[in-house]
Protein backbone atom coordinates (compact mmCIF):
# COMPACT_ATOMS: atom_id res chain seq x y z
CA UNK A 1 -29.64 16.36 -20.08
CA UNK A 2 -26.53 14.52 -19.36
CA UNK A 3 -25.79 12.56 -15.61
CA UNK A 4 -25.86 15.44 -13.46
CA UNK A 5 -24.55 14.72 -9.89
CA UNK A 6 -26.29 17.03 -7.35
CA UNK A 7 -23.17 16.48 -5.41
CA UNK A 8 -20.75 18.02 -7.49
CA UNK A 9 -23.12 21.01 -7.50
CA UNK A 10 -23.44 24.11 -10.30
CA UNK A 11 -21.04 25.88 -12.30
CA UNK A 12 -22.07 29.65 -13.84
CA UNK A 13 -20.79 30.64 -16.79
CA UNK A 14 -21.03 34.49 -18.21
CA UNK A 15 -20.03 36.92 -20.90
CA UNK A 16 -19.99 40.38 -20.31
CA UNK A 17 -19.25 43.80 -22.81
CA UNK A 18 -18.94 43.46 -26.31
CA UNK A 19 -19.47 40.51 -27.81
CA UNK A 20 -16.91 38.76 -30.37
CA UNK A 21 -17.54 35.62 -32.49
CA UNK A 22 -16.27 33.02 -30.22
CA UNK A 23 -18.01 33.43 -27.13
CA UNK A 24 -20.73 30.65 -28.06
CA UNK A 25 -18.01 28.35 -28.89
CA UNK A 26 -16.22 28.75 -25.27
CA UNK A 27 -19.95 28.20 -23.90
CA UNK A 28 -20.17 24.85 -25.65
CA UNK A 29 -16.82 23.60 -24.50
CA UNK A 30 -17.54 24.67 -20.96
CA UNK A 31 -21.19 22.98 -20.97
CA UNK A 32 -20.21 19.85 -22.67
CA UNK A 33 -17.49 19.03 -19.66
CA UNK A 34 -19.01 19.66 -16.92
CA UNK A 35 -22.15 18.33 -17.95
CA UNK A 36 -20.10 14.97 -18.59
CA UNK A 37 -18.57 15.41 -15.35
CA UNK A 38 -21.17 15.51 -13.42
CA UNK A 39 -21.87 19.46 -12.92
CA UNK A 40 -25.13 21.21 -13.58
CA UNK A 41 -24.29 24.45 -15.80
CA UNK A 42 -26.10 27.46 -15.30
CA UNK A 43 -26.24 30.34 -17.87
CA UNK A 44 -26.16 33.68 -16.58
CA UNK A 45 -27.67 36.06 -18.91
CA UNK A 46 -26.91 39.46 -19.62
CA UNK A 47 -23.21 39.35 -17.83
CA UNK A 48 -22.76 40.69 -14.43
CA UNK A 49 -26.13 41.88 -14.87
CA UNK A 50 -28.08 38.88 -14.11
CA UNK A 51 -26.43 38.76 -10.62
CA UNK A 52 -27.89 42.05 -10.01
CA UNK A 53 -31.69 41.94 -10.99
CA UNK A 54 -31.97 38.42 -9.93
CA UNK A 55 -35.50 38.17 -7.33
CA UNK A 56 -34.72 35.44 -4.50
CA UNK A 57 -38.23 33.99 -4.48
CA UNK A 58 -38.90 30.32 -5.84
CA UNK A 59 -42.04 31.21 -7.80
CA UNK A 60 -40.43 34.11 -9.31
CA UNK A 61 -39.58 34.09 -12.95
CA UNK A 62 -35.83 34.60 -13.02
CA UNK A 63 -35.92 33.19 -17.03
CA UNK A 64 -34.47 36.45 -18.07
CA UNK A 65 -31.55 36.24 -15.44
CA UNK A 66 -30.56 32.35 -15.59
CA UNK A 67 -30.95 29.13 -17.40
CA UNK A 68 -30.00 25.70 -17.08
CA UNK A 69 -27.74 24.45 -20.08
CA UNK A 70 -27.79 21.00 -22.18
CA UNK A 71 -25.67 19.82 -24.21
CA UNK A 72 -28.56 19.97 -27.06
CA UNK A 73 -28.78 23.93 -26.77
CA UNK A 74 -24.92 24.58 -26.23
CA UNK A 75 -24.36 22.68 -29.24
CA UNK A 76 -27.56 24.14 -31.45
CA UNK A 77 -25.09 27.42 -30.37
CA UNK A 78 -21.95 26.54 -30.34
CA UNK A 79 -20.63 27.41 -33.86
CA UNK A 80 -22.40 31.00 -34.36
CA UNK A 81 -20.79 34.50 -33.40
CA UNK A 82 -22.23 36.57 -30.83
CA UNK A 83 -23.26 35.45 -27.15
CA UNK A 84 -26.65 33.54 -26.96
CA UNK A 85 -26.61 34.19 -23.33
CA UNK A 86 -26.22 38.02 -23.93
CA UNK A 87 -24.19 40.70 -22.46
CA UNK A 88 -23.93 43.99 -20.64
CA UNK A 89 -21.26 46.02 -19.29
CA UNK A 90 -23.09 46.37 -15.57
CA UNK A 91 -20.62 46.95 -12.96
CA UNK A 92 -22.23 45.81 -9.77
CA UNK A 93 -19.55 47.27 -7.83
CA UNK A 94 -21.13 50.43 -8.97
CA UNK A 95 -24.63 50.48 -9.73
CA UNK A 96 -26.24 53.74 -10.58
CA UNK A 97 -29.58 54.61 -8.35
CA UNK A 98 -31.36 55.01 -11.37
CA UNK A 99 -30.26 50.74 -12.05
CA UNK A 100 -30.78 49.29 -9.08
CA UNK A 101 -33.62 46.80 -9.41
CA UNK A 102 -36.85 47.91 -7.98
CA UNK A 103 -36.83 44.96 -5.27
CA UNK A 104 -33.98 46.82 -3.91
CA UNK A 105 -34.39 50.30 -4.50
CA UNK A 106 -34.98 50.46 -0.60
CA UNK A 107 -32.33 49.28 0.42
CA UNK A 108 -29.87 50.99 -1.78
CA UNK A 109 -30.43 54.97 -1.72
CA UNK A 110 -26.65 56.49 -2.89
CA UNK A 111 -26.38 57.93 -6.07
CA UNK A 112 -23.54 54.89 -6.74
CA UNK A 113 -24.00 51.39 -5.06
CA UNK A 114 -21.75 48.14 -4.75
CA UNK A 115 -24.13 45.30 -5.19
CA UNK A 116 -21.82 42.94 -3.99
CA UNK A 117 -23.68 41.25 -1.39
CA UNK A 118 -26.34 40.96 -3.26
CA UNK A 119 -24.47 39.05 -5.68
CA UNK A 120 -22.86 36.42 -3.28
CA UNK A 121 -26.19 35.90 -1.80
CA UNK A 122 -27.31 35.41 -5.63
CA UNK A 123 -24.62 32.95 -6.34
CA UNK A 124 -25.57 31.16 -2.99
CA UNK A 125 -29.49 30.96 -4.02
CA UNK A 126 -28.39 29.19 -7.26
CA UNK A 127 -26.21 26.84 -5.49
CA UNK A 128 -22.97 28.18 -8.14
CA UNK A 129 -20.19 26.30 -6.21
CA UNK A 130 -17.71 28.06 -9.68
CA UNK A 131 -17.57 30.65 -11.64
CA UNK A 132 -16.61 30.71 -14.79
CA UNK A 133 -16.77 34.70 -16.80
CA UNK A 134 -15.42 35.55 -19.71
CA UNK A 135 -14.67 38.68 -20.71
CA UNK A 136 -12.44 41.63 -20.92
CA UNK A 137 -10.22 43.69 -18.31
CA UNK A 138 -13.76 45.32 -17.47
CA UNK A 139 -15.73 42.17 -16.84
CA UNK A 140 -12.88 40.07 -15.64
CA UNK A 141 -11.98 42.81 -12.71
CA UNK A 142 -14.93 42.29 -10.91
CA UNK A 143 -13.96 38.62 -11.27
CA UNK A 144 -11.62 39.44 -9.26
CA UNK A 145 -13.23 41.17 -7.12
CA UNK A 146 -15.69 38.00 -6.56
CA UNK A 147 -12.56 36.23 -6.32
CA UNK A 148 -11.20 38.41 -3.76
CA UNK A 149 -14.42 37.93 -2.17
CA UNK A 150 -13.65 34.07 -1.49
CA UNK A 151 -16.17 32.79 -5.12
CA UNK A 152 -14.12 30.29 -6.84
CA UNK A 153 -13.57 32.07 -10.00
CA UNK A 154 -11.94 30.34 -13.39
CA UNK A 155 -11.65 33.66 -15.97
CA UNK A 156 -11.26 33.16 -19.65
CA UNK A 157 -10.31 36.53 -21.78
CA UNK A 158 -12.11 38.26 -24.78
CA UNK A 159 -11.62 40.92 -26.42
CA UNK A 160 -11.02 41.41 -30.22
CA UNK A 161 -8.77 44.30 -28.98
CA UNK A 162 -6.64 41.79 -27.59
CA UNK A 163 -5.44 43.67 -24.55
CA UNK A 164 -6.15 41.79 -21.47
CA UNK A 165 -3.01 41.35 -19.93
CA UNK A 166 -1.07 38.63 -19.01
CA UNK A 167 -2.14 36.61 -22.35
CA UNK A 168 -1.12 36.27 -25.27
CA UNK A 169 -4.87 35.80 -27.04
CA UNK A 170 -8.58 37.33 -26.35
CA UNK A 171 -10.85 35.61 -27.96
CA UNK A 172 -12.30 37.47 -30.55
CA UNK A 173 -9.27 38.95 -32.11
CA UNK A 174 -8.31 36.89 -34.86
CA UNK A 175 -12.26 37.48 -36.62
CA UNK A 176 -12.08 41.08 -35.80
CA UNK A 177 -8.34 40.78 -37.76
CA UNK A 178 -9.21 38.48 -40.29
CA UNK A 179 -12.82 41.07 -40.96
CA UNK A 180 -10.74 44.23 -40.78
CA UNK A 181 -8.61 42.79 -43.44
CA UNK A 182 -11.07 41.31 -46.03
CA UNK A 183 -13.41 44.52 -45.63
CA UNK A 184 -9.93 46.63 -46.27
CA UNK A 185 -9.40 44.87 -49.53
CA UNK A 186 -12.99 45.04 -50.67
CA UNK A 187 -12.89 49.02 -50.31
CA UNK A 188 -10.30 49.26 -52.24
CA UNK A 189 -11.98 48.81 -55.10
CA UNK A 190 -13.82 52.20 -54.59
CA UNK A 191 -10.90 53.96 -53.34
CA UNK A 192 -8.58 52.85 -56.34
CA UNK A 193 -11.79 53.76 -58.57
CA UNK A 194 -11.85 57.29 -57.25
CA UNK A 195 -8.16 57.38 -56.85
CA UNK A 196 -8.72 58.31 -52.90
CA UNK A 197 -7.55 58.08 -49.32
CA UNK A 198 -8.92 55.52 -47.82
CA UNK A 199 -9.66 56.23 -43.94
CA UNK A 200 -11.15 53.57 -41.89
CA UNK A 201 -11.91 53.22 -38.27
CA UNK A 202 -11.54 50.41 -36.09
CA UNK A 203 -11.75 49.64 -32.13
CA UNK A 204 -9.18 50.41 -29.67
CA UNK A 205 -9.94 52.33 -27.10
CA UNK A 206 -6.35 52.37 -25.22
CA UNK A 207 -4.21 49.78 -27.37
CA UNK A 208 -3.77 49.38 -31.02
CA UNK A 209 -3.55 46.04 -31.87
CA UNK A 210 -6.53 46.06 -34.28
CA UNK A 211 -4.88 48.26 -36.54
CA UNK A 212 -0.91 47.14 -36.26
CA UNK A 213 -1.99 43.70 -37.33
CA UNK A 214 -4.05 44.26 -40.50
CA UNK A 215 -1.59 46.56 -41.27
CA UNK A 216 1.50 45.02 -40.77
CA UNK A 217 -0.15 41.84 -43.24
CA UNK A 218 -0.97 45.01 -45.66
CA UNK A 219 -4.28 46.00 -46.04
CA UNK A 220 -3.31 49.24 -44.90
CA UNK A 221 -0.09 51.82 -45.75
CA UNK A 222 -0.25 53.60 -42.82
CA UNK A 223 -1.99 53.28 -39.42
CA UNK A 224 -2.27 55.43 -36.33
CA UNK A 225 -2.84 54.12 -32.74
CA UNK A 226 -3.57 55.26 -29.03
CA UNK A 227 0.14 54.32 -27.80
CA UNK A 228 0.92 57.31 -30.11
CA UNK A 229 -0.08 60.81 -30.68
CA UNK A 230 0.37 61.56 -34.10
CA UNK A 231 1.39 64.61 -35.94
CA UNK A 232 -1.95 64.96 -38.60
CA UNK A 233 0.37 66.43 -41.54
CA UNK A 234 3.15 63.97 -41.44
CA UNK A 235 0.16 61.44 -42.13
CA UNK A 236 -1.30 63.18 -45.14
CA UNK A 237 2.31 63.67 -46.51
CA UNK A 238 3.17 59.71 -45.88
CA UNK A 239 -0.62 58.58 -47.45
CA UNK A 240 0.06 61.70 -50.53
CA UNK A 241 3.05 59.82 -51.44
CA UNK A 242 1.72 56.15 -50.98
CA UNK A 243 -0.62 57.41 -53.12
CA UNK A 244 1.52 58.46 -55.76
CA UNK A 245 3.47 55.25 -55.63
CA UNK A 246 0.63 53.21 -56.12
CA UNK A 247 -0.63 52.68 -60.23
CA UNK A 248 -4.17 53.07 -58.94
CA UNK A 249 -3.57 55.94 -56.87
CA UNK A 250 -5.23 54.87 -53.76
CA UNK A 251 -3.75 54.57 -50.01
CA UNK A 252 -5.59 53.15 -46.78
CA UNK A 253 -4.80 54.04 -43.56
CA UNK A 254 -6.39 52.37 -40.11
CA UNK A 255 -7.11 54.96 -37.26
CA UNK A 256 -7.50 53.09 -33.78
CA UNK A 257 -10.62 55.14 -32.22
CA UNK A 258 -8.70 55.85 -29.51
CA UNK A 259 -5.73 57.46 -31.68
CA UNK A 260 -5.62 61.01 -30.63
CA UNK A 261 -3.93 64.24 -32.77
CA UNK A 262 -0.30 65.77 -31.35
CA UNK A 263 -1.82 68.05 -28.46
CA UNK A 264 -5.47 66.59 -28.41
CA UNK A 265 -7.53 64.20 -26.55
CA UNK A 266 -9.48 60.97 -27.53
CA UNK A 267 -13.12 61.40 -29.61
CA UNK A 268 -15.87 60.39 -27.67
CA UNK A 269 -19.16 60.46 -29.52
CA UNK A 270 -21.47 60.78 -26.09
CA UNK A 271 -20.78 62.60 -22.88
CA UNK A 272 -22.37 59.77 -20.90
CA UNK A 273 -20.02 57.08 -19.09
CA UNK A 274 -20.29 53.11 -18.98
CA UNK A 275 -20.56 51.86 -15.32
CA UNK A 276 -16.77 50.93 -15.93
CA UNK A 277 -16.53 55.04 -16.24
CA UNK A 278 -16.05 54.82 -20.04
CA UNK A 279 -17.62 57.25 -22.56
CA UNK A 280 -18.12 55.58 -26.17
CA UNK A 281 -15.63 56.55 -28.96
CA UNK A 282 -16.19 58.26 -31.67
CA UNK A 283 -15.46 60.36 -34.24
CA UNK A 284 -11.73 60.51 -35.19
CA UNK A 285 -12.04 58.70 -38.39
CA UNK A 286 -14.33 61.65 -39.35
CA UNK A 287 -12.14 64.30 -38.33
CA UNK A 288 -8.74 62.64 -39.67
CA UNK A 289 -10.75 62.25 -43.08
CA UNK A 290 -11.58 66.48 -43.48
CA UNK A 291 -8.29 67.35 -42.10
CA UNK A 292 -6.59 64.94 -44.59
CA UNK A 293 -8.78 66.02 -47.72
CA UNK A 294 -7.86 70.13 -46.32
CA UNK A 295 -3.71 69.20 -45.76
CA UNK A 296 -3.75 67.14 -49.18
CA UNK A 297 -2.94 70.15 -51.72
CA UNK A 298 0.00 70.57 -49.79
CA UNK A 299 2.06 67.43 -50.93
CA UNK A 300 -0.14 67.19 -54.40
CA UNK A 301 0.99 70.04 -56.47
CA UNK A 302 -1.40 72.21 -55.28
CA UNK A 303 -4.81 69.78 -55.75
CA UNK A 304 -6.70 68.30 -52.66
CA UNK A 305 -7.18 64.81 -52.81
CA UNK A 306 -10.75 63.50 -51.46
CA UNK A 307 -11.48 60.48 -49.16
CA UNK A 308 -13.59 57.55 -48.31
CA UNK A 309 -14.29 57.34 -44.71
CA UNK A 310 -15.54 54.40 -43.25
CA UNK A 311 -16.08 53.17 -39.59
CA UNK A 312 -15.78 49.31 -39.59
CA UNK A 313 -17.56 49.26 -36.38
CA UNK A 314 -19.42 46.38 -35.46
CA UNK A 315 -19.06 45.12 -39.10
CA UNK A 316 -15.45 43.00 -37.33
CA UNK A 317 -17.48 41.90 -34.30
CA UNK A 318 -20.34 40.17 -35.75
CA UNK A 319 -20.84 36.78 -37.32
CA UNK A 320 -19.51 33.46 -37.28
CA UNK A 321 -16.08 32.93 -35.55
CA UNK A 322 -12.86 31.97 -37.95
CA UNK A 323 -11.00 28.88 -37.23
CA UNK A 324 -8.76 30.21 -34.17
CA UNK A 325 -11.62 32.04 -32.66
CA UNK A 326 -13.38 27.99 -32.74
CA UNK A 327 -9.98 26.55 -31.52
CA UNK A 328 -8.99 28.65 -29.11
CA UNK A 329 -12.64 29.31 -27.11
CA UNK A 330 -12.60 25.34 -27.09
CA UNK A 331 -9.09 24.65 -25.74
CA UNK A 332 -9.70 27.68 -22.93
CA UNK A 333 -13.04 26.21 -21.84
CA UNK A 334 -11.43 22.81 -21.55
CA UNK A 335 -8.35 24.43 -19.72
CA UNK A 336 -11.25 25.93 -17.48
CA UNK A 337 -12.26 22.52 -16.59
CA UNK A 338 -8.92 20.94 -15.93
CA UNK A 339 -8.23 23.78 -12.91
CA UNK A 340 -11.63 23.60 -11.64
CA UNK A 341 -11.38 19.35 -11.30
CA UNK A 342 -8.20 19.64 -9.69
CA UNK A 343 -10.03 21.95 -7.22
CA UNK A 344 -7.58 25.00 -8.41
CA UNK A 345 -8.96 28.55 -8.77
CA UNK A 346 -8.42 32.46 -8.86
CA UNK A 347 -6.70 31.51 -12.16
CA UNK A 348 -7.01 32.97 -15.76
CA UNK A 349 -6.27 30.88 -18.68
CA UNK A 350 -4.14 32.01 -20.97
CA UNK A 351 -1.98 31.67 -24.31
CA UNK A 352 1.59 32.56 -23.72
CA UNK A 353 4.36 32.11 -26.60
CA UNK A 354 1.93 29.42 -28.74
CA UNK A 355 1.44 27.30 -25.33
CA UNK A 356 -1.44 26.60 -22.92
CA UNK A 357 -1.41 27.68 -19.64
CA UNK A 358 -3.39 29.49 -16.78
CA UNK A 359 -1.70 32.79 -14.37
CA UNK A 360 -3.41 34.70 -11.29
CA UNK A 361 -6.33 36.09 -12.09
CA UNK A 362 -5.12 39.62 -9.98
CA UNK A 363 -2.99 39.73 -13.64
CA UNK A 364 -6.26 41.19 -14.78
CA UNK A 365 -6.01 44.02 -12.96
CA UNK A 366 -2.27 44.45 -11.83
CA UNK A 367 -1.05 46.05 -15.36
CA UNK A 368 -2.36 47.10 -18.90
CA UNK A 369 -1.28 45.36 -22.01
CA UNK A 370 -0.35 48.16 -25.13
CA UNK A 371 1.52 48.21 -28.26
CA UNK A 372 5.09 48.72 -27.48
CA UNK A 373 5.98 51.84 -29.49
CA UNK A 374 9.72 51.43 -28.72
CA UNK A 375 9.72 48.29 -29.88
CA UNK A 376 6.95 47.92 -32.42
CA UNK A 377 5.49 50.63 -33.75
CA UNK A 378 7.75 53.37 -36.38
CA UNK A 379 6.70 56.64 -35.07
CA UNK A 380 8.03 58.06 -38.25
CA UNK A 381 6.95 55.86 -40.53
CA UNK A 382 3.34 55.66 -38.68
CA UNK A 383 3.34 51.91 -39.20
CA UNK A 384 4.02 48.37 -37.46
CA UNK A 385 7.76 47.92 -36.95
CA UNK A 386 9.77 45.15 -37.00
CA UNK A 387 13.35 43.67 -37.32
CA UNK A 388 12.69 40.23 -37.59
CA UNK A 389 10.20 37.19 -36.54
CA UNK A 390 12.47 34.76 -35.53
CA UNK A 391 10.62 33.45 -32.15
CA UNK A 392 7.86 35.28 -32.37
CA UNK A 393 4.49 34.29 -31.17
CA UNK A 394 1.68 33.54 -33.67
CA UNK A 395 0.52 37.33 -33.36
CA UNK A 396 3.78 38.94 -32.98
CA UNK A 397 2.34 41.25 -29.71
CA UNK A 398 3.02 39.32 -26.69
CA UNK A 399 1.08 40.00 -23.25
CA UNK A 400 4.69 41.63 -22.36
CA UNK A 401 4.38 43.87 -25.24
């Protein structure tokens, strides 16, 4: 282990909800400083939920809740997807009866309970002087919550939805891009094969990033998003006639799982909520494929046309990061670093318009970053729009929309 000054005291680090490739890189570039700054690093496993189920008693074995990080392990880590710390989307700010850790079940009786003082007396009995989570608007709210709270919290966004507000870049988006894009082009094969619609289904629960982007590079004709109710026959005459305009007679469209028909509500596949009070999604790729096959004899002289429909799913979230999601993790965990020496915090670091930088973290929770339709998405057209690029940022989407 490197020179670890007991003075300088402990820095956590977390991830929390879905994981991303990327995450393990961030880790590593986190670790690595402090370690050679002089900061023990403790790993808090599970997200949020370690701080929950963590037992205050010396001889107890926390090993599933924490874990002291070297530079050896970080680094054995650092360039594979996923989260070797693990994740979970606990909320202890609401903490189901039927979660509360048995140590506490007598203390907390209500059918919902805020574990928060369980949680700063937590971060006390570890000796974590900062906090350091990364996640999305989920994770990152009860950052600042904790921050609100008077914890010295650093926050560093993920997401491959890319829709934490106030940056520019989650990491996690450009893999879950780059994935959705190369998986696009390999179906095409069958699609063009069976001369089909090609219907795929990606994440985004509220914003629709995920889809504009692959489509707007064109691995997709068409593409419908949450930002946008969309009229179900205007898509299958738009993909007929891509169709028809294509030699191989083949068209793709991306459906965002939150997307939602003209007069209809978002998919869910359960009935059962998160502890962030969301149900999982769904569904609508399904649906969107039978209604398309069922409207298709309408705009093909009287034949239906049939479909592939595939949901990417975790298929964009797993594996090894791509360059920008090894970049960008490293530059954030070093930007994480910077504040925390200079004794700054209650900051998140960000990527605004290609630069560096770090805002409030109360950003997190103050607005919601979505496509803006007006502005970038052709409600006729049901794709990305655009008039020109000219001082754009890298991704076209700011955290402004």
């Amino acid at each position: 282990m490197a020179n670890v000054d007991p003075k300088k005291g402990a820095i956590g680090i977390l991830t929390g909800g879905g994981d991303v490739p990327g995450l393990n890189p961030a880790i590593r570039a986190v670790t690595i400083r402090a370690l050679r700054e002089g900061y023990q690093v403790i790993g808090l496993r599970r997200g949020w939920a370690s701080l929950v189920d963590m037992v205050r008693e010396a001889d107890y074995d926390n090993s599933d809740n924490f874990q002291h990080l070297t530079e050896e392990e970080v680094n054995r880590w650092g360039r594979t997807g996923g989260t070797f710390l693990h994740t979970s989307r606990t909320n202890p700010g609401r903490v189901s009866q039927a979660n509360v850790p048995a140590h506490l079940q007598g203390s907390y009786t209500a059918p919902v309970n805020d574990l928060t003082a369980e949680v700063l007396k937590n971060l006390d009995w570890l000796g974590i002087d900062n906090l350091i989570p990364i996640g999305g608007d989920d994770t990152l709210s009860y950052g600042v919550r904790l921050h609100r709270e008077g914890v010295k919290v650093i926050a560093i966004p993920k997401t491959m939805d890319n829709d934490v507000p106030g940056t520019d870049y989650c990491i996690g988006f450009s893999t879950c891009v780059t994935r959705t894009i190369e998986m696009t082009n390999r179906l095409r094969t069958s699609a063009g094969s069976h001369e089909r619609l090609l219907v795929l289904e990606v994440f985004g629960r509220y914003a629709g990033f995920t889809a504009m982007l692959p489509t707007m590079a064109g691995a997709a004709n068409r593409c419908v998003i949450p930002e946008h109710k969309f009229n179900i026959e205007r898509l299958a005459e738009l993909l007929i006639t891509d169709r028809r305009k294509n030699p191989s007679r083949y068209s793709v469209v991306l459906i965002s799982e939150g997307a939602t028909f003209e007069g209809g509500e978002m998919i869910f596949s359960r009935d059962t909520a998160d502890a962030f009070g969301h149900r999982k999604l769904g569904g609508i790729g399904n649906l969107v494929s039978d209604k398309l096959k069922e409207l298709s004899p309408r705009y093909n002289n009287g034949k239906a046309v049939d479909t592939i429909n595939q949901n990417l799913g975790y298929l964009v979230r797993c594996g090894d990061p791509d360059a920008i999601d090894s970049i960008v993790p490293m530059a954030y965990g070093n930007l994480a670093l910077d504040l925390l020496l200079r004794g700054i915090h209650g900051r998140l670091v960000v990527l605004k318009n290609g630069r560096y930088s770090n805002v409030p973290i109360e950003t997190v929770v103050a607005s919601k970053k979505v496509v803006n339709v007006k502005e970038q998405y052709n409600t006729e057209r049901l794709r990305p729009y655009y008039k020109s690029f000219e001082d754009k940022p890298l991704f076209m989407m700011t955290s402004e929309g």
